[in-house]
C-alpha atoms as a PDB file:
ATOM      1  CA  UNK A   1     -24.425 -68.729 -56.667  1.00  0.00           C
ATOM      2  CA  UNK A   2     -24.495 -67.353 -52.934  1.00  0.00           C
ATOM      3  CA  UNK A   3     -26.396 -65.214 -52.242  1.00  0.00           C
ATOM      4  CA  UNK A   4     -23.990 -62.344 -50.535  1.00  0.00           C
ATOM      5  CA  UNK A   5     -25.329 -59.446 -48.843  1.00  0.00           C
ATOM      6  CA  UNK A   6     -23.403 -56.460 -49.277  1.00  0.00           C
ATOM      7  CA  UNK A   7     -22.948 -54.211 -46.338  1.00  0.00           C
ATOM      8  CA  UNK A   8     -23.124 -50.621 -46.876  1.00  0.00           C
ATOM      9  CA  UNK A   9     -21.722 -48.468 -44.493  1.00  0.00           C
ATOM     10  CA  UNK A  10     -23.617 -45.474 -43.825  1.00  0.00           C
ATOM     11  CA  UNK A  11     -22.062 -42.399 -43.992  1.00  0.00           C
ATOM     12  CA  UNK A  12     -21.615 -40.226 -40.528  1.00  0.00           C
ATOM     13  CA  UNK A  13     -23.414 -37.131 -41.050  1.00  0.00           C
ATOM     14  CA  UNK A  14     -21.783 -33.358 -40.229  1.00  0.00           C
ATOM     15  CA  UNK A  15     -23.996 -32.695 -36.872  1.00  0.00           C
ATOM     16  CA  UNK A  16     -22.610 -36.299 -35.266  1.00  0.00           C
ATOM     17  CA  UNK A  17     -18.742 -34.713 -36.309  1.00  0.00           C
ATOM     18  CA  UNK A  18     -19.506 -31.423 -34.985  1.00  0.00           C
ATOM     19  CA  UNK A  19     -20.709 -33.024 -31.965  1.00  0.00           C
ATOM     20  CA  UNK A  20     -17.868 -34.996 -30.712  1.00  0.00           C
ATOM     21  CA  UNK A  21     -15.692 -31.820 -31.970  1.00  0.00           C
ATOM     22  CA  UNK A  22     -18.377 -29.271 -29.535  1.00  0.00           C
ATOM     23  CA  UNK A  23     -17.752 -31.760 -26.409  1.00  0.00           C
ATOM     24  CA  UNK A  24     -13.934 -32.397 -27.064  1.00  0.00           C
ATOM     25  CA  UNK A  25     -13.498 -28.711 -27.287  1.00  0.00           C
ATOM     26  CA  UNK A  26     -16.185 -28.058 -24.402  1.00  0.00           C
ATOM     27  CA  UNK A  27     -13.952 -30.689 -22.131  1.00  0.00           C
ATOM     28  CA  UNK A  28     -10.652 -29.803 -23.064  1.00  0.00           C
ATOM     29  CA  UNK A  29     -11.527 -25.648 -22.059  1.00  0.00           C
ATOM     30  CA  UNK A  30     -12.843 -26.666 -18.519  1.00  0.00           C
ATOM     31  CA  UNK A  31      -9.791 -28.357 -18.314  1.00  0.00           C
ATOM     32  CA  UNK A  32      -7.695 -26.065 -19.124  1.00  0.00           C
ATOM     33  CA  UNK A  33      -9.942 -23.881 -16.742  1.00  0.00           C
ATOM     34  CA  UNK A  34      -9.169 -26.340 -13.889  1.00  0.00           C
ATOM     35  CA  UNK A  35      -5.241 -26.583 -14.774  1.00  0.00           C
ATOM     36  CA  UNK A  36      -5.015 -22.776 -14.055  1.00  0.00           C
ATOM     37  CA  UNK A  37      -6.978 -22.575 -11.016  1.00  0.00           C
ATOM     38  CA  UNK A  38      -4.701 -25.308  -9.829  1.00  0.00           C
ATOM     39  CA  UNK A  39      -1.616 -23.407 -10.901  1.00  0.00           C
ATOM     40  CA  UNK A  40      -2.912 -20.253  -8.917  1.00  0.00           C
ATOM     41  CA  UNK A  41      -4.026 -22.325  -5.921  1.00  0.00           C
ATOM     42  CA  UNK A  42      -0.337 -24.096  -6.148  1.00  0.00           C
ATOM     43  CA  UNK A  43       1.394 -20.607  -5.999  1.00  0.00           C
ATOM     44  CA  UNK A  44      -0.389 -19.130  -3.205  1.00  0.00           C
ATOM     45  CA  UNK A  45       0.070 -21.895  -0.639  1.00  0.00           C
ATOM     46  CA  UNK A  46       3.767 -21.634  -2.061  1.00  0.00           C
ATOM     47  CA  UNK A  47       3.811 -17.985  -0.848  1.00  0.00           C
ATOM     48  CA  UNK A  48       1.806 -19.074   2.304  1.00  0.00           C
ATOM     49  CA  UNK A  49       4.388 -22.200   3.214  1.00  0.00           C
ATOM     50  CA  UNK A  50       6.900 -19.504   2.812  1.00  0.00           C
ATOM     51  CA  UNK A  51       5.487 -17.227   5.271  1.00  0.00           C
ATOM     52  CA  UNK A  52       4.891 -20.165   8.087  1.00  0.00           C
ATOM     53  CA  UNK A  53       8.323 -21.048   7.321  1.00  0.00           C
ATOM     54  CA  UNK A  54       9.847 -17.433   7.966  1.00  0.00           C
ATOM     55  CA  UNK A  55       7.132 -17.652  11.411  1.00  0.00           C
ATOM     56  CA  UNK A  56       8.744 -20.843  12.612  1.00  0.00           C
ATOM     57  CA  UNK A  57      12.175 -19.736  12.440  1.00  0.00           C
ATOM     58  CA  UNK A  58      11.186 -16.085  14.218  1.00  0.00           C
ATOM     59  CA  UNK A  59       9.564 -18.305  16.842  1.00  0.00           C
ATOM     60  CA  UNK A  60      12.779 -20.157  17.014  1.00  0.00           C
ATOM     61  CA  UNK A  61      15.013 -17.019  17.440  1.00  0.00           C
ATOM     62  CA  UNK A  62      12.668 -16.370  20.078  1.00  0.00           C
ATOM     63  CA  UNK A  63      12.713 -19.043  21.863  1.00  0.00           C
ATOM     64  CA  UNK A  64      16.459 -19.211  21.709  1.00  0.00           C
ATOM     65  CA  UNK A  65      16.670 -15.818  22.999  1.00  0.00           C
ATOM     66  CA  UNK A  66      14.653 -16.521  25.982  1.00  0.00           C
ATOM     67  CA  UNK A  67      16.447 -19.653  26.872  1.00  0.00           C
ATOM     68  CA  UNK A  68      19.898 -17.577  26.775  1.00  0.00           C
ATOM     69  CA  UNK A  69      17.621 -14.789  28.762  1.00  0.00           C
ATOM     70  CA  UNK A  70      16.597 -17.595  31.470  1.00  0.00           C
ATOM     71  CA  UNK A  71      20.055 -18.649  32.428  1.00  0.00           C
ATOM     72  CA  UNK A  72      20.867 -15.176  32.695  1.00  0.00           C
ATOM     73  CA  UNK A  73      18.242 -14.909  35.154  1.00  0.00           C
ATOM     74  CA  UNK A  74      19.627 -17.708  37.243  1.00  0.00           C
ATOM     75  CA  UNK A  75      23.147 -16.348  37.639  1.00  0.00           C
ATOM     76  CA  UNK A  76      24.541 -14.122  40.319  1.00  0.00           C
ATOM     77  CA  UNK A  77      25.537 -11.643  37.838  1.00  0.00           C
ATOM     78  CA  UNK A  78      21.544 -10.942  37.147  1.00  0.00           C
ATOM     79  CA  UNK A  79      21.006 -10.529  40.637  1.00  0.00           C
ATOM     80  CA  UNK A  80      23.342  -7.849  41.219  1.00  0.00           C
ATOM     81  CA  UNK A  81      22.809  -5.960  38.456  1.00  0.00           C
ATOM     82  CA  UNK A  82      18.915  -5.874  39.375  1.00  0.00           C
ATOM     83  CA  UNK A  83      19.403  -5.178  43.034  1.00  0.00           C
ATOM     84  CA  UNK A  84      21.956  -2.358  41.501  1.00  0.00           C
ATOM     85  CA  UNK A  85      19.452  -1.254  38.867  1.00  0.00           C
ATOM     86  CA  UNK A  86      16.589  -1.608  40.249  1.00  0.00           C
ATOM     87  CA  UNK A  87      17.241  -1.141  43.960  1.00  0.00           C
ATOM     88  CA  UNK A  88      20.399   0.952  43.875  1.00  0.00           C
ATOM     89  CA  UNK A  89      22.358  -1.591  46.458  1.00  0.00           C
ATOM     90  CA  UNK A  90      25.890  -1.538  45.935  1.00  0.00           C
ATOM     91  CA  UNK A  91      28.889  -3.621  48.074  1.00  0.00           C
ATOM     92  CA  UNK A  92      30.161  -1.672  51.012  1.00  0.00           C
ATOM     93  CA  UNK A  93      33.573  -1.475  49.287  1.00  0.00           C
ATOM     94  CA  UNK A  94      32.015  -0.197  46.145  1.00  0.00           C
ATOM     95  CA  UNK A  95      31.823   3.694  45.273  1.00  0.00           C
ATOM     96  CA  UNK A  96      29.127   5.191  43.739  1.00  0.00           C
ATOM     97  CA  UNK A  97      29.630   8.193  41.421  1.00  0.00           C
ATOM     98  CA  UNK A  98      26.929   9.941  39.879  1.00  0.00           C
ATOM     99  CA  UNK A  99      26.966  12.663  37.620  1.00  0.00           C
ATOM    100  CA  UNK A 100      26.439  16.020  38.466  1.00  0.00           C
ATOM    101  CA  UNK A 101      22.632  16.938  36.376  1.00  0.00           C
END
């Protein structure tokens, strides 16, 4: 006869179950903690991209606006209309009519 040992498995006590069940649960909250931070942190640089983005194209009106302004100032049309303006020159042929106040 051989001698055969039998092998008895032991069986897992309650505290090692609740145990594993305590840290899954304990891990699977902070994650879920960390998921919605994320969430909130993903939806306020949304907002914030959005705002830059509404910046850069103000800055690029702008900047448009003082190119077009720039010519303007190199033209012969901007100096008259200052000296006029400004200065109150007008051509010797010109007639100047101002209202009666």
């Amino acid at each position: 006869m051989s001698n055969k040992r039998r092998t008895t498995t032991k069986k897992q006590s309650g505290f090692g179950s609740f145990f594993i069940c305590a840290v899954v649960l304990v891990v699977l909250g902070w994650s879920t903690n960390r998921v919605a931070d994320l969430c909130d942190k993903s939806n306020e640089l949304s907002e914030t991209e959005y705002a830059l983005q509404a910046k850069i194209e103000d800055a690029y009106l702008e900047k448009e606006e003082l190119v077009a302004l720039e010519e303007y100032m190199h033209t012969k049309q901007y100096i008259e209309d200052v000296a006029k303006d400004k200065l109150g020159l007008v051509y010797p042929d010109e007639i100047v009519i101002k209202p009666s106040e």
